[in-house]
C-alpha atoms as a PDB file:
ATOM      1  CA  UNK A   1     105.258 -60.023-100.102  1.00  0.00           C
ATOM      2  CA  UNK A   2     106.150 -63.499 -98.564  1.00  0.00           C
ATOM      3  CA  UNK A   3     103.790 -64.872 -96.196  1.00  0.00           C
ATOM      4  CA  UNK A   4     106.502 -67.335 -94.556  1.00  0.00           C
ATOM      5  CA  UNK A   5     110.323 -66.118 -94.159  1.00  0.00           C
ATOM      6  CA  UNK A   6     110.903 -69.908 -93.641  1.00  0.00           C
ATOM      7  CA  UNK A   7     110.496 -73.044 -95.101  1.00  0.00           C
ATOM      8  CA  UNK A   8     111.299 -76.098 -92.512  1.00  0.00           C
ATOM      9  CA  UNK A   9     110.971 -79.457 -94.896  1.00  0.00           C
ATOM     10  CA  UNK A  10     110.823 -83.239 -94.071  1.00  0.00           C
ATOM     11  CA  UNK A  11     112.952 -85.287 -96.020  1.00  0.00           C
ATOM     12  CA  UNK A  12     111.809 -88.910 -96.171  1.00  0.00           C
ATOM     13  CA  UNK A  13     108.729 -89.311 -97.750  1.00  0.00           C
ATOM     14  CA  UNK A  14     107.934 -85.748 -98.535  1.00  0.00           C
ATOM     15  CA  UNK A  15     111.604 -84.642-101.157  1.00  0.00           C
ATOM     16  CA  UNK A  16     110.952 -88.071-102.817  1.00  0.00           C
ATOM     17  CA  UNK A  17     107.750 -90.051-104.093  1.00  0.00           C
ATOM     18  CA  UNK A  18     107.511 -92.891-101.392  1.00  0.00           C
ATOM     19  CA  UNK A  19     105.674 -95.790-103.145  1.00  0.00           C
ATOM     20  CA  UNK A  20     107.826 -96.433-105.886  1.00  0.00           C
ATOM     21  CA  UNK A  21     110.988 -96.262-103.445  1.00  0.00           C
ATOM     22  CA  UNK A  22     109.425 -98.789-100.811  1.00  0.00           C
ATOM     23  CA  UNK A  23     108.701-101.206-104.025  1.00  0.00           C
ATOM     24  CA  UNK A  24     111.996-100.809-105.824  1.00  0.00           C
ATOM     25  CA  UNK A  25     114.080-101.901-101.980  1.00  0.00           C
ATOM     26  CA  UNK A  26     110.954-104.499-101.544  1.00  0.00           C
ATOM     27  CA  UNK A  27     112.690-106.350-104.853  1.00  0.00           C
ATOM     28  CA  UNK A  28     115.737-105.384-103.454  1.00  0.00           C
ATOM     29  CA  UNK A  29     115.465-106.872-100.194  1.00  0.00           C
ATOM     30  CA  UNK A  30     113.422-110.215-102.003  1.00  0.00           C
ATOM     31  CA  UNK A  31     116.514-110.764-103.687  1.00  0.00           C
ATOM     32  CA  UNK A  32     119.655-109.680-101.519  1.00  0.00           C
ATOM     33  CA  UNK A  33     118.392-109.201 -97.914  1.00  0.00           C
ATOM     34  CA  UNK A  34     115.983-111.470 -96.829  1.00  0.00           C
ATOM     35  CA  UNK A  35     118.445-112.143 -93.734  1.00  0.00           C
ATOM     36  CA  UNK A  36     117.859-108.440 -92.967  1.00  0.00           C
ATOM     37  CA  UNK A  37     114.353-108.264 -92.911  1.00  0.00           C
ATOM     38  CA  UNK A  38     113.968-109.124 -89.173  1.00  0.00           C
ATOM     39  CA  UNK A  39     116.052-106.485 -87.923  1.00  0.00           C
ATOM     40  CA  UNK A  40     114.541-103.762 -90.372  1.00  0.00           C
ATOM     41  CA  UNK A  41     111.346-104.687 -89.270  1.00  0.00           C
ATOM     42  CA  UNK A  42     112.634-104.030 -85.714  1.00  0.00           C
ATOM     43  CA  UNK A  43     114.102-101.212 -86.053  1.00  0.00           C
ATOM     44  CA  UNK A  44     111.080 -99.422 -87.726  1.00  0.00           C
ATOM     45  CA  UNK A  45     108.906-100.847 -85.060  1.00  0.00           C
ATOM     46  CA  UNK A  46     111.401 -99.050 -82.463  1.00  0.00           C
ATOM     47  CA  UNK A  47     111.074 -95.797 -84.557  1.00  0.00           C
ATOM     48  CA  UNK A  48     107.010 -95.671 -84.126  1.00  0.00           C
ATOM     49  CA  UNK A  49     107.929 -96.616 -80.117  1.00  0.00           C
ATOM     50  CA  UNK A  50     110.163 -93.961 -79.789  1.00  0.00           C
ATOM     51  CA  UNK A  51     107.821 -91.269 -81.539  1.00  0.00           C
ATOM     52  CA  UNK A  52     105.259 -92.782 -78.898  1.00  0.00           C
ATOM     53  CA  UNK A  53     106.590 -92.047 -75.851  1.00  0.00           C
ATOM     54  CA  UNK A  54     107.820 -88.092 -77.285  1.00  0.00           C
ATOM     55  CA  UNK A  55     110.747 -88.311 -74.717  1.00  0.00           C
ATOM     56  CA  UNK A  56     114.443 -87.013 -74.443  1.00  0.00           C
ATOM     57  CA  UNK A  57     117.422 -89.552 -75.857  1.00  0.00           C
ATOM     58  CA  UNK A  58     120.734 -88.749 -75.286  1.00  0.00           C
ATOM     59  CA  UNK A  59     123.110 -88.970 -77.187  1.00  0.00           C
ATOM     60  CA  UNK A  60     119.824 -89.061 -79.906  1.00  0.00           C
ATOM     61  CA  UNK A  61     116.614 -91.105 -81.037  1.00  0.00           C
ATOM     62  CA  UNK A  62     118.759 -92.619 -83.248  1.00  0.00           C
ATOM     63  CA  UNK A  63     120.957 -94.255 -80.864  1.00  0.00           C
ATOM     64  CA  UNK A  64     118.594 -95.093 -78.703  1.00  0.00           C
ATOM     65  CA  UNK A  65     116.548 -96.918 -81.499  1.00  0.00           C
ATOM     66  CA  UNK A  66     119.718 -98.999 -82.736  1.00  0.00           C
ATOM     67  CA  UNK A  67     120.250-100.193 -78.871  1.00  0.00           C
ATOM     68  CA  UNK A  68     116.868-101.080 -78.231  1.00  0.00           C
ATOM     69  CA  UNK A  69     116.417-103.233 -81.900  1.00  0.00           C
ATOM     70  CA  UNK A  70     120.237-104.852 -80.895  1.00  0.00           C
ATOM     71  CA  UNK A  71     118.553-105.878 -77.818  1.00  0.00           C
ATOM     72  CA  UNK A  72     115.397-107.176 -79.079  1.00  0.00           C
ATOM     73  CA  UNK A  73     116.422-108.716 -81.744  1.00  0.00           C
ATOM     74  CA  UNK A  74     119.633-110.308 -80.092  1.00  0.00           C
ATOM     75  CA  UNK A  75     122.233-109.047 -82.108  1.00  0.00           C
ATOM     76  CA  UNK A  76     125.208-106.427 -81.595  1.00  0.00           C
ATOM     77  CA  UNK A  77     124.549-102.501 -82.065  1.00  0.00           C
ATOM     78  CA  UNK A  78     127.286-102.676 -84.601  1.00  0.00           C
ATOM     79  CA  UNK A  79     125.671-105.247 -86.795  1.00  0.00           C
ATOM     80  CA  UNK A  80     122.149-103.289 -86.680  1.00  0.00           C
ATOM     81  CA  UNK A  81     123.763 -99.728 -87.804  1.00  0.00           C
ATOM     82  CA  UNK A  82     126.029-102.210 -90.240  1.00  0.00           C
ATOM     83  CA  UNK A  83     122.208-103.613 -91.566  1.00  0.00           C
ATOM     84  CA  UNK A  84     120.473-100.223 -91.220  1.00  0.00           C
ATOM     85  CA  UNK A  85     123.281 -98.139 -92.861  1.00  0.00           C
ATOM     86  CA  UNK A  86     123.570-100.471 -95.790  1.00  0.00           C
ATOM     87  CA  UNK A  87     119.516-101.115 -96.588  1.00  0.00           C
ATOM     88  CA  UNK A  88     118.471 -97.315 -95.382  1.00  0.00           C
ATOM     89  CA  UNK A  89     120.993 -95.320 -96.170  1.00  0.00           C
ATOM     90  CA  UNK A  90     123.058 -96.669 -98.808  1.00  0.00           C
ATOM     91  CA  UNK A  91     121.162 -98.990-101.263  1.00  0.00           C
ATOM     92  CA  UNK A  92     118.440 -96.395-101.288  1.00  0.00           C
ATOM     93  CA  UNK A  93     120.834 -93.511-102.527  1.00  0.00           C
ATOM     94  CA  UNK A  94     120.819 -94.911-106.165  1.00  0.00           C
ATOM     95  CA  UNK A  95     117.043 -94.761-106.326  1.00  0.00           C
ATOM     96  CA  UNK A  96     116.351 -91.532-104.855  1.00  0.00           C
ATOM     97  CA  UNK A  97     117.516 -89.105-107.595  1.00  0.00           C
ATOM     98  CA  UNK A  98     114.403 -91.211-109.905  1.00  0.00           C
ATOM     99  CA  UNK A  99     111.811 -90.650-107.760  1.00  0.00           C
ATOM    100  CA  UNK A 100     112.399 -86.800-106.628  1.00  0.00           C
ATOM    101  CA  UNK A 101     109.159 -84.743-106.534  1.00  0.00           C
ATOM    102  CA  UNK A 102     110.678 -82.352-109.102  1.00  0.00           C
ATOM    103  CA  UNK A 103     107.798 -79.636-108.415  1.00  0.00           C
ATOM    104  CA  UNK A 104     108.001 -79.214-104.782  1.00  0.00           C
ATOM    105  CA  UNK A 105     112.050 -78.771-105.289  1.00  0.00           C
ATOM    106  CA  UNK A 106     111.318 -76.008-107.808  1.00  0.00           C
ATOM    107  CA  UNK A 107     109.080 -74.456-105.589  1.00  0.00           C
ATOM    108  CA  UNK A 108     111.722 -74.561-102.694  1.00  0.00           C
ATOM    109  CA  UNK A 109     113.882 -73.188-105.204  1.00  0.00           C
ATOM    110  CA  UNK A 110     111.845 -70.700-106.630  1.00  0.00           C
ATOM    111  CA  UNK A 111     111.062 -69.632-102.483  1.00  0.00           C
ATOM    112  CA  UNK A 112     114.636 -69.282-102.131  1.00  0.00           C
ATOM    113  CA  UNK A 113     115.492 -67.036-105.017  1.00  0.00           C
ATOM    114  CA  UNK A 114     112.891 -64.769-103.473  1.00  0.00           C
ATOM    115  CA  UNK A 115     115.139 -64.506-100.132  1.00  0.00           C
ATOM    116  CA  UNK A 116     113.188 -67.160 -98.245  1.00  0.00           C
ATOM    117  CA  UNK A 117     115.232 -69.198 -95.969  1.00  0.00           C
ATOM    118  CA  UNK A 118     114.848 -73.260 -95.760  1.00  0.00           C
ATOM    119  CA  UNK A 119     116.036 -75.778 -93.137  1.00  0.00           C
ATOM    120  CA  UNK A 120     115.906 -79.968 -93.376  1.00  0.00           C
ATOM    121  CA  UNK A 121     114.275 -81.513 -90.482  1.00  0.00           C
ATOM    122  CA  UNK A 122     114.496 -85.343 -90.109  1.00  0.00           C
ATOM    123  CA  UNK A 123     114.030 -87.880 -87.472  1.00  0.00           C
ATOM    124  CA  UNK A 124     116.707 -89.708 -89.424  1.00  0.00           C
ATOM    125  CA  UNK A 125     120.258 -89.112 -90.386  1.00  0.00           C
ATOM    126  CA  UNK A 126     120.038 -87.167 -93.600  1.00  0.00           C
ATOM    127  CA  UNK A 127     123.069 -85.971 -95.685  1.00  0.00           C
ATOM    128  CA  UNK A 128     123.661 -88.801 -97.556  1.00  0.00           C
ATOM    129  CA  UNK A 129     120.005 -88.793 -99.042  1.00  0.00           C
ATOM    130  CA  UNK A 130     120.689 -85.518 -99.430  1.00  0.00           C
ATOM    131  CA  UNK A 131     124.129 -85.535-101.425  1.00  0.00           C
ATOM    132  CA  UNK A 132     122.943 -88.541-103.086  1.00  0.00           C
ATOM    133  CA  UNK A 133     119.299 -86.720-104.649  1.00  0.00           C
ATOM    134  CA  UNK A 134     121.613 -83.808-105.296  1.00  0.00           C
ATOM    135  CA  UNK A 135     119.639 -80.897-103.373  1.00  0.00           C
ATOM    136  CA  UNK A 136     121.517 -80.206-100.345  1.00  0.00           C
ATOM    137  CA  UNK A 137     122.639 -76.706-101.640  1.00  0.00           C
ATOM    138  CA  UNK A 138     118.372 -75.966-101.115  1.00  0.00           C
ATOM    139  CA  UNK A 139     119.078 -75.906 -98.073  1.00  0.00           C
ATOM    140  CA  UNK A 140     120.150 -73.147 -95.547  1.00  0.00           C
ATOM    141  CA  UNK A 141     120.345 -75.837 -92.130  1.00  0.00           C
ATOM    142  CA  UNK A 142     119.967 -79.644 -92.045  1.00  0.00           C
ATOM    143  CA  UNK A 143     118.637 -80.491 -88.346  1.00  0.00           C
ATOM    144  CA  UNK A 144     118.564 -84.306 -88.246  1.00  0.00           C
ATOM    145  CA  UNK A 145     117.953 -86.870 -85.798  1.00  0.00           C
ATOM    146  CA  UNK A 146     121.725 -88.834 -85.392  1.00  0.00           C
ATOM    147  CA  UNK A 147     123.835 -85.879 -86.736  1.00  0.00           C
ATOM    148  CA  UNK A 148     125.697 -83.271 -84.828  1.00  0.00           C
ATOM    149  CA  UNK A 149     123.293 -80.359 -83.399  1.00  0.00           C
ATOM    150  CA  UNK A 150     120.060 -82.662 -84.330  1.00  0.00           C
ATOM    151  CA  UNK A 151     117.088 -83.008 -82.119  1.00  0.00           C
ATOM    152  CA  UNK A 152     116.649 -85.060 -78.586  1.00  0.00           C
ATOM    153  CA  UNK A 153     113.059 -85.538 -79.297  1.00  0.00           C
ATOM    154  CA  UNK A 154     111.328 -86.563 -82.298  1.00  0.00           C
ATOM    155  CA  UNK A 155     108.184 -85.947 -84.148  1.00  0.00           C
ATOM    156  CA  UNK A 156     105.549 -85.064 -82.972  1.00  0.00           C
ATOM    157  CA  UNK A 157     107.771 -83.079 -80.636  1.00  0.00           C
ATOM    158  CA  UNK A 158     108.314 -79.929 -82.188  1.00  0.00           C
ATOM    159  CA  UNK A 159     111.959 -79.291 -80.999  1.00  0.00           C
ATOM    160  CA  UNK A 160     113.554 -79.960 -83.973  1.00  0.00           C
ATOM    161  CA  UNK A 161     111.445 -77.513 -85.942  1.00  0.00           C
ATOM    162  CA  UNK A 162     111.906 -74.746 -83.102  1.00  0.00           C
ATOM    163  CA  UNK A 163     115.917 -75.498 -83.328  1.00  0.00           C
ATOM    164  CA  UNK A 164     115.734 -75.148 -87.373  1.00  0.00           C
ATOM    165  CA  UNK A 165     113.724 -71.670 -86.985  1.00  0.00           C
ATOM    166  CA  UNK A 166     115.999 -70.862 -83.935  1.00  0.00           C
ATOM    167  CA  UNK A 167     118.772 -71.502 -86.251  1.00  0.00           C
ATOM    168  CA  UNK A 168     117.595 -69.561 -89.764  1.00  0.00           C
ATOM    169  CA  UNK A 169     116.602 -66.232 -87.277  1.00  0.00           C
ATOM    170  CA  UNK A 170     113.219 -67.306 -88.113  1.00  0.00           C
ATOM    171  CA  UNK A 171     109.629 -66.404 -85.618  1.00  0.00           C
ATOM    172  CA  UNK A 172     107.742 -69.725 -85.726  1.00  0.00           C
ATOM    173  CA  UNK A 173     104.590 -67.851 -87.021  1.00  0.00           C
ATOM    174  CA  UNK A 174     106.390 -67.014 -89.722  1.00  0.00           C
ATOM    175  CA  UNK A 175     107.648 -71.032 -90.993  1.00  0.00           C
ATOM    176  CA  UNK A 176     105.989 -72.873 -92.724  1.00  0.00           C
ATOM    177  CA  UNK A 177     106.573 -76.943 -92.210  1.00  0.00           C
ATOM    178  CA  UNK A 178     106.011 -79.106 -95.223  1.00  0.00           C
ATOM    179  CA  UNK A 179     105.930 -82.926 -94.559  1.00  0.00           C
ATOM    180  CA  UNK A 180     104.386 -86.574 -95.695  1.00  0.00           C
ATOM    181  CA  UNK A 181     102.533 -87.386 -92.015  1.00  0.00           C
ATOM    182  CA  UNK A 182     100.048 -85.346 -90.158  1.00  0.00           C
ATOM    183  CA  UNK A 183     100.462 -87.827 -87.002  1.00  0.00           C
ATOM    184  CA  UNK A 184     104.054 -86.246 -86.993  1.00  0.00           C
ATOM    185  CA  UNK A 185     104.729 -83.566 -89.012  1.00  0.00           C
ATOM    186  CA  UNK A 186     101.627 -81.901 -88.573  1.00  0.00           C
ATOM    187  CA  UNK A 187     101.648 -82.434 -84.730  1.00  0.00           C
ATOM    188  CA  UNK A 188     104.867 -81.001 -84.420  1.00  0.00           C
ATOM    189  CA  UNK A 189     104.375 -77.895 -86.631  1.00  0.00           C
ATOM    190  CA  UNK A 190     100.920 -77.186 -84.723  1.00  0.00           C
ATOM    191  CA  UNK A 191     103.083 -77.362 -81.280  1.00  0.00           C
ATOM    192  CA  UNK A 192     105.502 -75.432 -82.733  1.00  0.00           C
ATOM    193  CA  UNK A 193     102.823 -72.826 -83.201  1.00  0.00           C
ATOM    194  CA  UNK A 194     103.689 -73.198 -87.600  1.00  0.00           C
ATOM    195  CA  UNK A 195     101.633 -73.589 -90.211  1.00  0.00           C
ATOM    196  CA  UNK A 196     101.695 -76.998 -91.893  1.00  0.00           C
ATOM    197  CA  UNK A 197     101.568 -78.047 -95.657  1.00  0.00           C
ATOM    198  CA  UNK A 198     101.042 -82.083 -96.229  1.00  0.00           C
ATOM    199  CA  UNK A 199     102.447 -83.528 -99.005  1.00  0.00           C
ATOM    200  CA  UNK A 200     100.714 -85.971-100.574  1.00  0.00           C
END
C-alpha cells in the first residue's frame, strides 16, 4: 500500500545534478556572456528578495523579478527576459539531459506505474527544461512560477504545492514534496502540512 497518493517535485536543482550544470554555464558565460553577468547576477539577487518578503505578485514572481532587475540594473524588461531566456532557459537545455539524476526519475516512474500521481512545482518557468531533459510525460500537472495557472507566491509559501495537490485530487497529508532546499522547499511542504524528502 502507498503511503503518499502524490508526488509534488521541484525541478531546478532537484531533476538534475546542480554542480556540474552551474560549472558547465560558468565556462559558458567566461567565454560568451561576460556582458550578461551583471544582469544575471541581478536577477538571482531579485529571486532570493522576492522569496524574502513571501508576498502576492500579479501577474507572477516572475514578472515582478524581471521589472525590478530592469530597474536596478538600468536596462529595458525586454532586454532582461531577452538575457534571462537565452542564459536560463535556453543555453542550459543542451546540458540538462547529461546531468539528469537518473535514479530519482526511475523512482518517479516506478511511483507512477503503481497509480501514484505527480505534479512539477517551480518558482521558475519550466517546460522547456522539461521538454528539453525529456521527462515531461512523468508528470500529471506542471505548476510553475511565469506559466499560465502557476503560483502568486513563491517558496517558502506553500501555495503552489496546495494548487498542485488541489489540482491531482490529492489531501496534502497524503503528498509527498521532494526538493534541493530546505529554506524553501522544506518550508513550504511543512506549511503545506506535507511531508518533505531533500535531495541531495
Amino acid at each position: 500500500m502507498r503511503t503518499h497518493d502524490a508526488w509534488l517535485i521541484d525541478l531546478d536543482g532537484t531533476l538534475y545534478q546542480p554542480k556540474p550544470m552551474k560549472w558547465a554555464m560558468a565556462g559558458e558565460l567566461l567565454l560568451f556572456g561576460f556582458r550578461a553577468v551583471p544582469v544575471l547576477r541581478q536577477f538571482r539577487s531579485q529571486h532570493e528578495q522576492l522569496r524574502s518578503e513571501d508576498a502576492q505578485y500579479e501577474p507572477s514572481p516572475y514578472e515582478e523579478q524581471i521589472r525590478r532587475t530592469a530597474q536596478l540594473a538600468q536596462v529595458t524588461s525586454a532586454q532582461v527576459q531577452q538575457i534571462v531566456d537565452d542564459w536560463m532557459f535556453k543555453r542550459p537545455c543542451k546540458w540538462l539531459p547529461r546531468f539528469r539524476r537518473e535514479p530519482l526519475l526511475d523512482e518517479i516512474k516506478a511511483f507512477r506505474d503503481e497509480g501514484g500521481r505527480t505534479a512539477l512545482v517551480s518558482d521558475y518557468p519550466a517546460q522547456m527544461k522539461l521538454a528539453a531533459m525529456g521527462v515531461a510525460s512523468l508528470f500529471d500537472r506542471v505548476i510553475a512560477n511565469g506559466e499560465p495557472g502557476g503560483p502568486k507566491r513563491m517558496k517558502p509559501s506553500p501555495e503552489g504545492l496546495l494548487l498542485a495537490a488541489a489540482s491531482l485530487k490529492a489531501e496534502p497529508k497524503r503528498c509527498l514534496v521532494i526538493g534541493d532546499r530546505m529554506d524553501a522547499d522544506g518550508a513550504a511542504a511543512a506549511k503545506a502540512g506535507m511531508e518533505f524528502r531533500l535531495v541531495r
